[in-house]
Protein backbone atom coordinates (compact mmCIF):
# COMPACT_ATOMS: atom_id res chain seq x y z
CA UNK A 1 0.00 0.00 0.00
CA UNK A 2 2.93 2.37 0.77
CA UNK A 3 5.08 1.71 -2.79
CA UNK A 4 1.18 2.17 -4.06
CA UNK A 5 0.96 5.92 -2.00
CA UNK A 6 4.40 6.85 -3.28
CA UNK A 7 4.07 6.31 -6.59
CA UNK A 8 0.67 8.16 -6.77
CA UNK A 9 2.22 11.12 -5.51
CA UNK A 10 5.38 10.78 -7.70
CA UNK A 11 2.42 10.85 -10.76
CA UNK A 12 0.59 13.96 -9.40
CA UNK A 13 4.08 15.57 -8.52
CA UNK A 14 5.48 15.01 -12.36
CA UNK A 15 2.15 16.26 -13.78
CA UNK A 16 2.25 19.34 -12.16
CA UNK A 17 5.70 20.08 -13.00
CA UNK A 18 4.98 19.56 -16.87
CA UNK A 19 1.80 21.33 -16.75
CA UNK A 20 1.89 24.34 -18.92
CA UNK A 21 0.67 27.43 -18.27
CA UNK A 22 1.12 30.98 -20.34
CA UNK A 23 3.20 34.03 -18.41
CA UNK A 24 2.60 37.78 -19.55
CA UNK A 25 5.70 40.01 -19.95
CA UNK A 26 4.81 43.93 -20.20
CA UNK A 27 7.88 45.85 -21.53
CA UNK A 28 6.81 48.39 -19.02
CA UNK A 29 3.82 48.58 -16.76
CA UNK A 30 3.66 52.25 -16.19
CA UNK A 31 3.69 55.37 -18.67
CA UNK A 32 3.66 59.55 -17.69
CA UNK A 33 2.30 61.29 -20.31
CA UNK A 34 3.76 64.05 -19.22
CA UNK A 35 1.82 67.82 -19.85
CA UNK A 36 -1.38 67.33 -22.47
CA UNK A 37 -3.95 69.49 -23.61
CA UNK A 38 -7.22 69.32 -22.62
CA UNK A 39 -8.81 71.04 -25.55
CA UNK A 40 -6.01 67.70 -27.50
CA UNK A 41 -8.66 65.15 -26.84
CA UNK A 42 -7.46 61.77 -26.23
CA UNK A 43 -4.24 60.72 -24.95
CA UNK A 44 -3.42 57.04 -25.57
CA UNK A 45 -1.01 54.76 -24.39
CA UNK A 46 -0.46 50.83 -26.13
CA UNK A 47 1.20 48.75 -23.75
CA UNK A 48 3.06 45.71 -25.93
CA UNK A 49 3.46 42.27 -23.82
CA UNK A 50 4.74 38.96 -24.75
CA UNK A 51 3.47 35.24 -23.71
CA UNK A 52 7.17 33.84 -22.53
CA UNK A 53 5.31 30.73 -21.62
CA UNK A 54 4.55 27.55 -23.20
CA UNK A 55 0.34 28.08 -23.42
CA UNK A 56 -1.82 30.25 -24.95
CA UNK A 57 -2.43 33.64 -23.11
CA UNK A 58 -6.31 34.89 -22.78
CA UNK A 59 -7.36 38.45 -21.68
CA UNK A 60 -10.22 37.76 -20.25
CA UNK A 61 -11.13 41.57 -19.36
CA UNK A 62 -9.34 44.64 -18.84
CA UNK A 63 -10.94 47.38 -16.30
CA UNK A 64 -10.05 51.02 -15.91
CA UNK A 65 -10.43 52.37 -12.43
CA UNK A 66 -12.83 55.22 -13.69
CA UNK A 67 -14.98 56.23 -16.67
CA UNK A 68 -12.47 58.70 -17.74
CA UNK A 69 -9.93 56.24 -19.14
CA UNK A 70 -10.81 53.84 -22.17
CA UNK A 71 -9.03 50.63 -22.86
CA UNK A 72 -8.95 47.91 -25.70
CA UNK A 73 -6.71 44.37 -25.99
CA UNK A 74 -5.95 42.09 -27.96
CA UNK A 75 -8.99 39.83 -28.03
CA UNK A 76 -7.48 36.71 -29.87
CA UNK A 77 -5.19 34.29 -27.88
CA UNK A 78 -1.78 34.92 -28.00
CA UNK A 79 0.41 31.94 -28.43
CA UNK A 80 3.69 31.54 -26.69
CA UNK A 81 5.97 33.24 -28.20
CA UNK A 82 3.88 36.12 -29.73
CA UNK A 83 2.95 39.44 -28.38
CA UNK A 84 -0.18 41.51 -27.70
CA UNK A 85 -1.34 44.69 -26.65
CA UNK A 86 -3.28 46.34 -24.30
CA UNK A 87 -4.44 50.28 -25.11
CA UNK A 88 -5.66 53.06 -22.45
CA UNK A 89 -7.01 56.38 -23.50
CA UNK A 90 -7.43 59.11 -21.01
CA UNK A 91 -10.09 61.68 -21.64
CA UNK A 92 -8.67 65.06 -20.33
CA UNK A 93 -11.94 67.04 -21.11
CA UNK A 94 -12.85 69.26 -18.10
CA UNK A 95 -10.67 67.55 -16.01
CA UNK A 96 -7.51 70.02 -15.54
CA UNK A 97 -5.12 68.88 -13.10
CA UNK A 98 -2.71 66.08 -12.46
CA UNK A 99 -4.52 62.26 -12.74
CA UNK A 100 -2.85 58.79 -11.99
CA UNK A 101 -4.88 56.03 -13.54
CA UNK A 102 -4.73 52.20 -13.27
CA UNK A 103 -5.40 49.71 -15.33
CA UNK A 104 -6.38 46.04 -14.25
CA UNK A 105 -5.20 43.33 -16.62
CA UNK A 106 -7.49 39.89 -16.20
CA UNK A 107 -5.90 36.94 -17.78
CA UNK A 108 -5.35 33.04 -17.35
CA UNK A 109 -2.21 33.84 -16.91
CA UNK A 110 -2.28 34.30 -13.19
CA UNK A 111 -4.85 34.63 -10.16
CA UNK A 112 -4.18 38.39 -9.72
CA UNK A 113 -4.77 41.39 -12.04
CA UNK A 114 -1.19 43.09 -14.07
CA UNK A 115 -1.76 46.66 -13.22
CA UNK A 116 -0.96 48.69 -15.28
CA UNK A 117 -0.34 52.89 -14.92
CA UNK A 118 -1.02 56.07 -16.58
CA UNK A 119 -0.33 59.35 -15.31
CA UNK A 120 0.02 62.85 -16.26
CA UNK A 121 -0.61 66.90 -16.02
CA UNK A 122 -3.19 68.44 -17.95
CA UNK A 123 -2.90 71.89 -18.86
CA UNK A 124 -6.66 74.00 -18.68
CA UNK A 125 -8.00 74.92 -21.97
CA UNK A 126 -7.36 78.90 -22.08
CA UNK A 127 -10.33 80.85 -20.81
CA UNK A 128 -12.55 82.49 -22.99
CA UNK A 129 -13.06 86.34 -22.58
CA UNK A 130 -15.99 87.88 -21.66
């Protein structure tokens, strides 16, 4: 019964170890748009990743933490090996003023969110005169 125990967990223990599983690589997480416009509409950011891992990658949502920032992905898989994107555009539009932004990254990739940054400075549109 022992030998039978051991080699049970020697099988669960090997498949494990050659399970596969994707891994997202962002070349950078983070991105300061420095001083923008507000009357220059949309200021957009693509983030570029890679799947170093040996199974397909799936986004399976992407969430901005407020209504003021857009985003968009790459909605296919993306096989190991090959790279993806993920896009935020922040709305500047009566919103003057510095803003830090994050991005939450949902994938099968891992159990906890990428997060991903945007800040910046916008500059008031120049008052009108009366």
């Amino acid at each position: 019964m022992k030998r039978l125990s051991i080699l049970f967990l020697g099988l669960i223990m090997s498949v494990a170890f050659f399970a596969q599983s994707p891994v997202m690589v962002f070349e950078k997480t983070s991105h300061d748009f420095g001083k923008i416009k507000e009357q220059d509409g949309l200021a957009s950011k693509k983030f570029e990743f890679t799947n170093t891992g040996d199974a397909p990658l799936i986004i399976n949502r992407v969430q901005a933490s407020c209504g003021c920032t857009a985003t968009s992905w790459t909605k296919e898989p993306i096989l190991p090996g090959k790279s993806g994107s993920v896009t935020a555009s922040y709305n500047p539009l009566n919103r003057p003023g510095s803003f830090i932004k994050s991005i939450s990254v949902y994938t099968n990739a891992a159990s906890k969110p990428v997060q991903l940054t945007i800040k910046g400075d916008v500059i008031p549109k120049p008052a009108v005169p009366q």
